[in-house]
C-alpha atoms as a PDB file:
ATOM      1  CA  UNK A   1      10.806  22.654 -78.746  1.00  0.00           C
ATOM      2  CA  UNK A   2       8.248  20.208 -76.697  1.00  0.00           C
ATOM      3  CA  UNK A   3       6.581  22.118 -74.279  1.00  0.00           C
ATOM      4  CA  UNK A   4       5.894  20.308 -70.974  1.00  0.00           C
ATOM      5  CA  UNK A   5       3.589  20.060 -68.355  1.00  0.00           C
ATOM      6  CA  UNK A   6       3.350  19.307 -64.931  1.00  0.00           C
ATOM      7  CA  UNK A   7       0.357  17.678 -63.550  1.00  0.00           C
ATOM      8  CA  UNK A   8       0.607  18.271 -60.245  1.00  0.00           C
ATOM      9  CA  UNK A   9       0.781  21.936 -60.651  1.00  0.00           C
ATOM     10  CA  UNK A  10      -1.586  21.789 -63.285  1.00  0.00           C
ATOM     11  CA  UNK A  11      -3.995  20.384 -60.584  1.00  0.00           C
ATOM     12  CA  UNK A  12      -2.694  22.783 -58.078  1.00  0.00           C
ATOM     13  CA  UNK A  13      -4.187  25.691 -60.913  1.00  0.00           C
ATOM     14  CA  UNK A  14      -7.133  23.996 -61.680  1.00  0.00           C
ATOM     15  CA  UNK A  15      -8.126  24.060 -57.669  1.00  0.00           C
ATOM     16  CA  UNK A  16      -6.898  27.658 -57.372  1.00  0.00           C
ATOM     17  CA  UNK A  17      -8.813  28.809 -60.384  1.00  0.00           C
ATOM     18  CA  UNK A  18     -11.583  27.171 -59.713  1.00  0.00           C
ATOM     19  CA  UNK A  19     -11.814  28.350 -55.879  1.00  0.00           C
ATOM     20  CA  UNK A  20     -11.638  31.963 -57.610  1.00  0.00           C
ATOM     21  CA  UNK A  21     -13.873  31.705 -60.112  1.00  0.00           C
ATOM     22  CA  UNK A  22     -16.483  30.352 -58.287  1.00  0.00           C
ATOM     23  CA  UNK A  23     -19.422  32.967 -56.645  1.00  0.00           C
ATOM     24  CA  UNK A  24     -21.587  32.468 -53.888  1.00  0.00           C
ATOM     25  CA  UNK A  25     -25.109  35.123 -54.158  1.00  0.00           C
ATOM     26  CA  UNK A  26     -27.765  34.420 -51.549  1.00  0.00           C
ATOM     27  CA  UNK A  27     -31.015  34.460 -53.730  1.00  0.00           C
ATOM     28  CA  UNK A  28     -33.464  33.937 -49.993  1.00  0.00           C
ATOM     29  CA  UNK A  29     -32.275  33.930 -46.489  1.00  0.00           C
ATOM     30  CA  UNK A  30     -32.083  29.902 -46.480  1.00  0.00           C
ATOM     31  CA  UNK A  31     -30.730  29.399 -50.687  1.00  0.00           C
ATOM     32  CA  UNK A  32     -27.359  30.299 -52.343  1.00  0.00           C
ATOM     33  CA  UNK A  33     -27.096  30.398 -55.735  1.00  0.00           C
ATOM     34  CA  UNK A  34     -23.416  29.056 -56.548  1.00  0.00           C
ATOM     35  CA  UNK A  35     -22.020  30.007 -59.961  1.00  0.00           C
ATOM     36  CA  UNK A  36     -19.477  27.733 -60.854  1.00  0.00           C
ATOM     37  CA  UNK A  37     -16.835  28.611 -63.934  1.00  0.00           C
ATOM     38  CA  UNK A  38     -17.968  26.127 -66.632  1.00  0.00           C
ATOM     39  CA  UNK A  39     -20.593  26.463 -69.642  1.00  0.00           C
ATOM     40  CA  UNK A  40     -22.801  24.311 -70.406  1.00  0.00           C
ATOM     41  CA  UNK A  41     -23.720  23.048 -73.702  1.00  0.00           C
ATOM     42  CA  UNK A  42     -25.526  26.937 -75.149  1.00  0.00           C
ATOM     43  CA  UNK A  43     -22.073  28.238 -73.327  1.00  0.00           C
ATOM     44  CA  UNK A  44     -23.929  29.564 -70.126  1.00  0.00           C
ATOM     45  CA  UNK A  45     -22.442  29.563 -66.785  1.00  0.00           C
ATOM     46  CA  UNK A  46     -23.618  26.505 -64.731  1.00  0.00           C
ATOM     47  CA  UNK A  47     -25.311  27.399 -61.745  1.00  0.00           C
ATOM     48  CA  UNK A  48     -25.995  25.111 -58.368  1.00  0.00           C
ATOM     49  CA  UNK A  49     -27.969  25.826 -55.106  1.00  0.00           C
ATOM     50  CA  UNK A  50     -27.687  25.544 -51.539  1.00  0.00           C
ATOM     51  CA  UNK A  51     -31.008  25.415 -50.156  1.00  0.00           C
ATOM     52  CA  UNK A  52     -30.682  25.699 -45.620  1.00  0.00           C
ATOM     53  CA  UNK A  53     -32.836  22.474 -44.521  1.00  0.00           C
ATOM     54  CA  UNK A  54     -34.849  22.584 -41.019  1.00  0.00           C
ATOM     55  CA  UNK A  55     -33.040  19.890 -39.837  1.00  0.00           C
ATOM     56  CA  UNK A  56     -29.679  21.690 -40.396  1.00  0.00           C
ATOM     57  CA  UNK A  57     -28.432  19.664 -43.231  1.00  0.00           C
ATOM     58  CA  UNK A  58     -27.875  21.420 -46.507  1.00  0.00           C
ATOM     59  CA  UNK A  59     -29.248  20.177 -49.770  1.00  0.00           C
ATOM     60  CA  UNK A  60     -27.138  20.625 -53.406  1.00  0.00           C
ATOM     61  CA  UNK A  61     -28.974  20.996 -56.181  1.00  0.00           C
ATOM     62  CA  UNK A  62     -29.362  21.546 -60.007  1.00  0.00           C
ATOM     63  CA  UNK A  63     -32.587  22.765 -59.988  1.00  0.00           C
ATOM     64  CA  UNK A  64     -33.513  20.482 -63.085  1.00  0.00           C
ATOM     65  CA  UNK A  65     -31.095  22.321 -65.047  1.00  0.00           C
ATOM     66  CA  UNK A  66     -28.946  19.295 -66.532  1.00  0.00           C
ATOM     67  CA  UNK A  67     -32.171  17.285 -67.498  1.00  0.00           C
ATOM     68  CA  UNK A  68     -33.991  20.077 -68.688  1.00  0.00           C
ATOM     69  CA  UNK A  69     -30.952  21.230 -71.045  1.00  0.00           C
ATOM     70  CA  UNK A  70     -30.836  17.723 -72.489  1.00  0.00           C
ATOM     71  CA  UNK A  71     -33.913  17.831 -73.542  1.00  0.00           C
ATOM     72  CA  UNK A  72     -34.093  21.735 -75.044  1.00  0.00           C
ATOM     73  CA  UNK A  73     -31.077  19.998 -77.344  1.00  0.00           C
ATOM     74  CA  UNK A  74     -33.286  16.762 -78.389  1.00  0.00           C
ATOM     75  CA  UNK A  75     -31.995  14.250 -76.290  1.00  0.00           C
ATOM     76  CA  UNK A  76     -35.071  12.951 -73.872  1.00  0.00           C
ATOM     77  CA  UNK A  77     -33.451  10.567 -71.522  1.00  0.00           C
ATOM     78  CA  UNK A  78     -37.200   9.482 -70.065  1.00  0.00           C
ATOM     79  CA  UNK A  79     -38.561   8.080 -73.610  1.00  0.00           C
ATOM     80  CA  UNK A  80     -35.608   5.484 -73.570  1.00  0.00           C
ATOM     81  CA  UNK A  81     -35.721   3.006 -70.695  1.00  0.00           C
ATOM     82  CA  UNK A  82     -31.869   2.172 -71.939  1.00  0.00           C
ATOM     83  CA  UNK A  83     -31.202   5.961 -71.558  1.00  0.00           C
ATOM     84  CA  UNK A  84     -32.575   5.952 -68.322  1.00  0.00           C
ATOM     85  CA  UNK A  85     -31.029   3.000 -67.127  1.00  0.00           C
ATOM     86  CA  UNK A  86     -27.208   4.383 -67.567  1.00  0.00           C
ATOM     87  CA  UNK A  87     -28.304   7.911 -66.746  1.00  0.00           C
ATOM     88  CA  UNK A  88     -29.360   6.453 -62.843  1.00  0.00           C
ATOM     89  CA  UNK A  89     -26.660   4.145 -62.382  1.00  0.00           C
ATOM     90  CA  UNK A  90     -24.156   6.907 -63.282  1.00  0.00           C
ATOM     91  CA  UNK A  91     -25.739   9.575 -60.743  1.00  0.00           C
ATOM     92  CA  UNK A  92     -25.862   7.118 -58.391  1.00  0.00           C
ATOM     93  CA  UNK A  93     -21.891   6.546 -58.462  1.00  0.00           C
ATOM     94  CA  UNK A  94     -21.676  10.232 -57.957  1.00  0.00           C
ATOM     95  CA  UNK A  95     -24.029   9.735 -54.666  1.00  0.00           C
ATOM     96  CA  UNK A  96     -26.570  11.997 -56.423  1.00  0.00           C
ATOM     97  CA  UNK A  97     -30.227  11.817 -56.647  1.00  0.00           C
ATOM     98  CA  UNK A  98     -32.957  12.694 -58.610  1.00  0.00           C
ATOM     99  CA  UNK A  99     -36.811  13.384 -58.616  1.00  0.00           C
ATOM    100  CA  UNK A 100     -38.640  15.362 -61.076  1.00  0.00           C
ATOM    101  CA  UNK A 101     -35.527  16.217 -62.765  1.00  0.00           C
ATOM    102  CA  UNK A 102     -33.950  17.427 -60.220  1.00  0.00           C
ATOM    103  CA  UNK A 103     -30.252  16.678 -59.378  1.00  0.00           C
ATOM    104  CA  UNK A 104     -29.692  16.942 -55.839  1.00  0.00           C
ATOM    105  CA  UNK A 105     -27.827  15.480 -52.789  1.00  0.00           C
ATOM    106  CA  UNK A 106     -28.556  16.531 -49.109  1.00  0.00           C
ATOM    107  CA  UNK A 107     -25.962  16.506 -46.510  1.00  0.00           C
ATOM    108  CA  UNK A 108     -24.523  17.393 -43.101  1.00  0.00           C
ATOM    109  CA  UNK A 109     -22.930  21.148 -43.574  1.00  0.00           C
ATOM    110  CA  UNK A 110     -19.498  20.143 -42.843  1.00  0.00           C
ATOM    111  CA  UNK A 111     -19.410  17.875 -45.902  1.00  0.00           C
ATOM    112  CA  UNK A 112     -20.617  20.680 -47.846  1.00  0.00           C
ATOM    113  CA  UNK A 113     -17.745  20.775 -50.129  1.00  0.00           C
ATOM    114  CA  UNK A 114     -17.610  17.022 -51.101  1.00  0.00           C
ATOM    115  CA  UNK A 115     -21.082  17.170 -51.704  1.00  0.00           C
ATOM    116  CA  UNK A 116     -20.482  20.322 -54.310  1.00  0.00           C
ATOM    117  CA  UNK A 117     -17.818  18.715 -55.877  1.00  0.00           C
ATOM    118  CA  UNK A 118     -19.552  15.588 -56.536  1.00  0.00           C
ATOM    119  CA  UNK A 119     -22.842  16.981 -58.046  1.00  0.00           C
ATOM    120  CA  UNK A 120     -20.489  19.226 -60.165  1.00  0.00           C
ATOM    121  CA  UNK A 121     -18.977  16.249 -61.446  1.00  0.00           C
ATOM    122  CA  UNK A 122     -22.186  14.319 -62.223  1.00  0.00           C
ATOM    123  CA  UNK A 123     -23.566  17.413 -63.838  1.00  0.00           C
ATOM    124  CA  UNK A 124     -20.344  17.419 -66.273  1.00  0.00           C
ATOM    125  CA  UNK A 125     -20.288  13.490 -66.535  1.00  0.00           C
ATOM    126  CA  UNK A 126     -23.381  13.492 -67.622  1.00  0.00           C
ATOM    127  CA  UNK A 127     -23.240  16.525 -70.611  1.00  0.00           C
ATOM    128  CA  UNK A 128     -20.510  15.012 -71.263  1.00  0.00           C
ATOM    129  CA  UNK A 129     -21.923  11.256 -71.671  1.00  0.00           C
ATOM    130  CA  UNK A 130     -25.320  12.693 -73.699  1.00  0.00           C
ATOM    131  CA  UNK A 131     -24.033  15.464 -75.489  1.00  0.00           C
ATOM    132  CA  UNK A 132     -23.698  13.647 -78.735  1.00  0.00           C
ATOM    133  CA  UNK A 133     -26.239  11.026 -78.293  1.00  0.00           C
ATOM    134  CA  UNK A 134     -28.083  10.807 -81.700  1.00  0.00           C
ATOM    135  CA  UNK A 135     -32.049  11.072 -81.205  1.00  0.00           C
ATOM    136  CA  UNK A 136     -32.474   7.831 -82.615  1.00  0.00           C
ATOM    137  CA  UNK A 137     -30.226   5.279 -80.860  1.00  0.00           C
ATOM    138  CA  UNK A 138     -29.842   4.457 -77.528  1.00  0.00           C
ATOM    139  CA  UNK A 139     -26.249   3.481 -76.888  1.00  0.00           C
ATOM    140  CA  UNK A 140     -24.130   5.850 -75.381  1.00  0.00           C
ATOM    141  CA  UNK A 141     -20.193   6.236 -75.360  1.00  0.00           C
ATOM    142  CA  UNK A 142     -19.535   4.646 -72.098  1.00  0.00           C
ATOM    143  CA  UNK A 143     -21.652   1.698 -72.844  1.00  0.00           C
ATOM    144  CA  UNK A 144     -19.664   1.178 -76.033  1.00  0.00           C
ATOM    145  CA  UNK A 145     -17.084   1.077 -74.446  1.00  0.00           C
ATOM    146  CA  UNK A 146     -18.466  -1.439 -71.366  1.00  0.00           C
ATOM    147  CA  UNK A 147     -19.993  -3.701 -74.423  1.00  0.00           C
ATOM    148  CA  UNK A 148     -16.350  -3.160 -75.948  1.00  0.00           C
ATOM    149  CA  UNK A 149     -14.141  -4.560 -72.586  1.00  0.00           C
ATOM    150  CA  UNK A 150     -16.887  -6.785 -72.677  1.00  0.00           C
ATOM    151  CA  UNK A 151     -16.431  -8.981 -76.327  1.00  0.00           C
ATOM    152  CA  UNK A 152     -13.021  -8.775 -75.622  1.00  0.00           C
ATOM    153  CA  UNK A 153     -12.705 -10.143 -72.294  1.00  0.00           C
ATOM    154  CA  UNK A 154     -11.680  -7.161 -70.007  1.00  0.00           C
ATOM    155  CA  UNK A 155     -12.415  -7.320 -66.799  1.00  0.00           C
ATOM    156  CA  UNK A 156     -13.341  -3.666 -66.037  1.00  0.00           C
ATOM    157  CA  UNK A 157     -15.520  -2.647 -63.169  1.00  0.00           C
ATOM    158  CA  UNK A 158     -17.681   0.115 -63.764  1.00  0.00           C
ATOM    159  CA  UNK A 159     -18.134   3.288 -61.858  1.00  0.00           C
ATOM    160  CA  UNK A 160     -15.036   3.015 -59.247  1.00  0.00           C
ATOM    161  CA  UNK A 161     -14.460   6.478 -56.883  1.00  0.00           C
ATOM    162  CA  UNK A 162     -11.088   6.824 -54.729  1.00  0.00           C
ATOM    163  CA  UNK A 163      -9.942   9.394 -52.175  1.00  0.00           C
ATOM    164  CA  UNK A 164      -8.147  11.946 -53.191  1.00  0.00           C
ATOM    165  CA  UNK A 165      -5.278  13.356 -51.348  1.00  0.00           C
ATOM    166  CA  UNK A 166      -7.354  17.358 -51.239  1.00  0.00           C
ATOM    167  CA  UNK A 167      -9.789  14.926 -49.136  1.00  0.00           C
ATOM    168  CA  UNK A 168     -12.457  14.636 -52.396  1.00  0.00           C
ATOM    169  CA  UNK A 169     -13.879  11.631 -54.056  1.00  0.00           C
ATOM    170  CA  UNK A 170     -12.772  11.391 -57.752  1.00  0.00           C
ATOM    171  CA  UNK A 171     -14.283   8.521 -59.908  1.00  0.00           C
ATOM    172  CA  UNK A 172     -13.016   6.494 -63.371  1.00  0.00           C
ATOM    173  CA  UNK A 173     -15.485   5.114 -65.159  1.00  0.00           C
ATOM    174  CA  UNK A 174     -13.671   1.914 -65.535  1.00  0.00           C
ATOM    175  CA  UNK A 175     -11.093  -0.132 -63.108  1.00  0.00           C
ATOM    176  CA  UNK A 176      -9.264  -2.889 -64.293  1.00  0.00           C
ATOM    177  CA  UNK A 177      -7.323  -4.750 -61.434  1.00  0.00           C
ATOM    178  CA  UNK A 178      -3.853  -5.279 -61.911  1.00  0.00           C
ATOM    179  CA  UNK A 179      -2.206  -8.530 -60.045  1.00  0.00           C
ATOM    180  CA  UNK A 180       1.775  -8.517 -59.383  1.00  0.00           C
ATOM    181  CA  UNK A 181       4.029  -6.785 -62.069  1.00  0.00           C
ATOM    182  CA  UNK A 182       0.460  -6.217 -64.001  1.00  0.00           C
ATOM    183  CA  UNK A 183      -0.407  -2.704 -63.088  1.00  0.00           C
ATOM    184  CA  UNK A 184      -3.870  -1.249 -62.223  1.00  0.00           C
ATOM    185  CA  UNK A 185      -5.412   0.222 -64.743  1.00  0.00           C
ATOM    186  CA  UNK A 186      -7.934   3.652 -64.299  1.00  0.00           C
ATOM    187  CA  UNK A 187     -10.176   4.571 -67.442  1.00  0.00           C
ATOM    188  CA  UNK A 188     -11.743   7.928 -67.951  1.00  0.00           C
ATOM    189  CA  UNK A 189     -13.734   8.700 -71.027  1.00  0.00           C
ATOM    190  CA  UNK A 190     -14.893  11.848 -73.127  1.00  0.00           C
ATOM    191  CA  UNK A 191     -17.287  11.705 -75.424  1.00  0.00           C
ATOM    192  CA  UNK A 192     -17.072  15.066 -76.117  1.00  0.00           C
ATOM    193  CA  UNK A 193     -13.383  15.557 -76.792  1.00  0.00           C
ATOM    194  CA  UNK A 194     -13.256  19.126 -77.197  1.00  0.00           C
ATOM    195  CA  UNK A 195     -13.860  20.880 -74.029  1.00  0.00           C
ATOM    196  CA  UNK A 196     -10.145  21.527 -72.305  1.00  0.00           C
ATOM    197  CA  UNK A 197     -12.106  22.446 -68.665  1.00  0.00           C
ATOM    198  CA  UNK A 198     -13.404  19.140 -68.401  1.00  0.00           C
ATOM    199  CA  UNK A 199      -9.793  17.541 -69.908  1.00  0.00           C
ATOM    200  CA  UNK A 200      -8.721  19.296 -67.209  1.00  0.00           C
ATOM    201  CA  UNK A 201     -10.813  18.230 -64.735  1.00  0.00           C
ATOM    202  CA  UNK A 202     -10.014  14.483 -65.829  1.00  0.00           C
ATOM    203  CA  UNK A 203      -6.907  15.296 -65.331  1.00  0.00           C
ATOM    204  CA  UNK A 204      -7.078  16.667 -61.433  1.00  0.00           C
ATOM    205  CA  UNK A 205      -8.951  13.496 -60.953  1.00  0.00           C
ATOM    206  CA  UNK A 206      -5.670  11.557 -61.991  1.00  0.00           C
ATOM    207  CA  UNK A 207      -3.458  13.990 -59.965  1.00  0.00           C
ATOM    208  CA  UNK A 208      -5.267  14.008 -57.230  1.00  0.00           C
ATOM    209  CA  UNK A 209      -5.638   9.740 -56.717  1.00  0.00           C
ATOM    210  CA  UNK A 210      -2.053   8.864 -57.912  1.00  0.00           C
ATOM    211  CA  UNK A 211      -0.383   9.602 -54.596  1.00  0.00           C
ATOM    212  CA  UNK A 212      -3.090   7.528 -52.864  1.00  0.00           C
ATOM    213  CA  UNK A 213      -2.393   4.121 -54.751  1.00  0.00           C
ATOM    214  CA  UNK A 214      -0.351   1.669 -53.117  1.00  0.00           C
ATOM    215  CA  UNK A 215       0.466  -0.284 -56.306  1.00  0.00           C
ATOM    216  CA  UNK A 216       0.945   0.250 -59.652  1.00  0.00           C
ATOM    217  CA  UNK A 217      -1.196   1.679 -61.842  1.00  0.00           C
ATOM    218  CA  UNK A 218      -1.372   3.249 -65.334  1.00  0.00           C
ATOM    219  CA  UNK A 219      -4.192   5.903 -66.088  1.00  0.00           C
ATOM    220  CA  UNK A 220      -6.078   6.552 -69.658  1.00  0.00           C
ATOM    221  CA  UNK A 221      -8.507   8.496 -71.427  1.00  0.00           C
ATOM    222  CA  UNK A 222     -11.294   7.095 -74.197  1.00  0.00           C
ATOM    223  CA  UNK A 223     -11.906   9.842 -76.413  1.00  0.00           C
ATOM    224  CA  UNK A 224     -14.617   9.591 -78.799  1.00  0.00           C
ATOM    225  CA  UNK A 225     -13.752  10.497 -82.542  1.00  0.00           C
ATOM    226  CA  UNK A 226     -16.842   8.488 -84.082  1.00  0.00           C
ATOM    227  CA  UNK A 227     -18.555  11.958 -84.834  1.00  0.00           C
ATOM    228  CA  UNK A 228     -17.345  14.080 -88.239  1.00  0.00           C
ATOM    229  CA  UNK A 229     -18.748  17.465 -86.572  1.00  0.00           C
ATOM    230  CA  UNK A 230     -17.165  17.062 -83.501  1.00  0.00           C
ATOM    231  CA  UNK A 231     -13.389  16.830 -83.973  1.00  0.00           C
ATOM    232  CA  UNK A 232     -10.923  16.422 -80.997  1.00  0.00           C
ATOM    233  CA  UNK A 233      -9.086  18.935 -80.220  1.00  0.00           C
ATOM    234  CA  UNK A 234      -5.222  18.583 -80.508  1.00  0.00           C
ATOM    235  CA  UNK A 235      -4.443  19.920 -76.928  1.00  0.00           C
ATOM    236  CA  UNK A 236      -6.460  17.927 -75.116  1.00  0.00           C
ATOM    237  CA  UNK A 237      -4.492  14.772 -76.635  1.00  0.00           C
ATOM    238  CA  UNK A 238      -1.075  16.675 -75.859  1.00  0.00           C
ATOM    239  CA  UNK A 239      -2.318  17.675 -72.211  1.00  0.00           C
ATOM    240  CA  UNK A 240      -3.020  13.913 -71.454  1.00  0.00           C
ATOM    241  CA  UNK A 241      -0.037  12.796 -72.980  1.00  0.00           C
ATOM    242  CA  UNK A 242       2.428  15.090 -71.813  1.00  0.00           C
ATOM    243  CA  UNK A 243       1.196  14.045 -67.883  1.00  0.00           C
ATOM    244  CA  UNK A 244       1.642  10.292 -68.684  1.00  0.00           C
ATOM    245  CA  UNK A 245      -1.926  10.001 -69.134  1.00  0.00           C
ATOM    246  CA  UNK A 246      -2.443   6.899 -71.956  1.00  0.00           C
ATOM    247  CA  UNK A 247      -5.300   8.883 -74.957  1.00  0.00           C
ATOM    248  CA  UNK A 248      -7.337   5.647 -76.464  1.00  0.00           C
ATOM    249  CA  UNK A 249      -9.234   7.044 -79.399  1.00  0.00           C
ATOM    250  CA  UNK A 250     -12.486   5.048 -80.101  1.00  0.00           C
ATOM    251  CA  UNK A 251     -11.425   4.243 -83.640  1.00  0.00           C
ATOM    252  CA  UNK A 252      -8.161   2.801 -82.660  1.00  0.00           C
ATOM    253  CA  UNK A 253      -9.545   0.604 -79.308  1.00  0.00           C
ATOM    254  CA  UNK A 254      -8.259  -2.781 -80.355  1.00  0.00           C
ATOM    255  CA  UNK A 255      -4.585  -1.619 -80.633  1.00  0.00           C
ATOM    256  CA  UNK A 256      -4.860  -1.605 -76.517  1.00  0.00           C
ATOM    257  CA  UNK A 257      -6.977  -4.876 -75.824  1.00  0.00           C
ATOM    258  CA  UNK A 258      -3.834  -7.004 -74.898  1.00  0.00           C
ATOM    259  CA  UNK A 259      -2.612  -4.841 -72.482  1.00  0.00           C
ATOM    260  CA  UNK A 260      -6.141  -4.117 -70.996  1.00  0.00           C
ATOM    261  CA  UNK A 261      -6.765  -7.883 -71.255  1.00  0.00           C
ATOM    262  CA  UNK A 262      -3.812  -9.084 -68.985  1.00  0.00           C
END
């Protein structure tokens, strides 16, 4: 018997689990180190800070942990201007900064926990995006799939955030406009298709923007399956499936370019 899922209570027990599993330590009177419940790639516990700023704002930060990490598993974004290229654009759609490594965005206090949320995302974005970047190339999943909507005449715009209805931004990768009975189409991608917190956290984003469009629109997921060692895992397809969300592996992309192409 087909078991089904609901996404908006699915979303509901990502938020609640999340809110619970998340621990606040003061490390200094003015920082708070902020363990959040996801591993990174050695399976640790990602950590943020909140460092108290004499101006009253509060800035987020990674600490250099994300680059850093990269770079312990071989993949050097700096040596690669192409690498670097991507990497900035895609903080920068998250509103997040960097200098010397450091991931970081400084705010007003009372926009605190958009400001979490949105580094948290970048952080997971980009593991996600590099994880399986070979040494020796420089393209990247979501630039295969940009050069992809690309040759085939899609016109996808990169990098588009909406507000969701918990009051939190939550951006797809790619937006396709849809014009009358042609629906809008929102693209999310994994390139590491076997990690079900960050399925999950794909598929809050989708929850949580659905009941904020006014028209149409049809959601799906690029998963990469270009890599032997790193098989997708059968939930994740079933999760995104079974809460109408469309799964586009890599291999198969061209069965979808007519309906992406209207």
């Amino acid at each position: 018997m087909k078991n089904s899922l609901n996404a908006q209570e699915l979303s509901e027990e990502y938020f609640t689990w999340y809110k619970e599993n998340t621990e606040y330590k003061n490390i200094e009177s003015n920082i708070i180190q902020i363990d959040l419940p996801f591993m990174d790639n050695f399976s640790d516990e990602i950590s943020i800070y909140a460092i108290g700023l004499n101006d009253g704002r509060i800035k987020l930060t990674d600490d250099g942990w994300t680059i850093n990490n990269l770079e312990d598993m071989g993949v050097n974004i700096k040596r690669s201007k192409t690498r670097r290229k991507i990497f900035s654009h895609q903080i920068k759609a998250y509103g997040v900064s960097d200098i010397d490594d450091e991931l970081y965005i400084i705010v007003s206090a009372t926009r605190f926990a958009e400001a979490k949320h949105r580094l948290l995302q970048a952080i997971l974005f980009i593991n996600d995006m590099f994880m399986l970047a070979s040494k020796n190339t420089n393209t990247l999943f979501f630039e295969d799939i940009a050069l992809f909507f690309e040759a085939n005449k899609i016109r996808a715009v990169k990098n588009v955030s909406y507000l969701g209805k918990s009051g939190l931004s939550h951006k797809f990768e790619f937006s396709i406009p849809g014009f009358k009975e042609i629906p809008t189409r929102l693209i999310k991608t994994m390139s590491y298709a076997n990690n079900p917190m960050f399925a999950k956290s794909i598929l809050t984003d989708v929850e949580q923007t659905k009941p904020l469009l006014n028209d149409p629109s049809v959601f799906y997921v690029f998963l990469n399956d270009t890599d032997d060692n790193h098989k997708i895992n059968p939930d994740i397809i079933t999760l995104f499936n079974q809460n109408d969300v469309k799964t586009v592996l890599y291999s198969e992309r061209n069965t979808v370019i007519n309906e992406l192409a209207k």
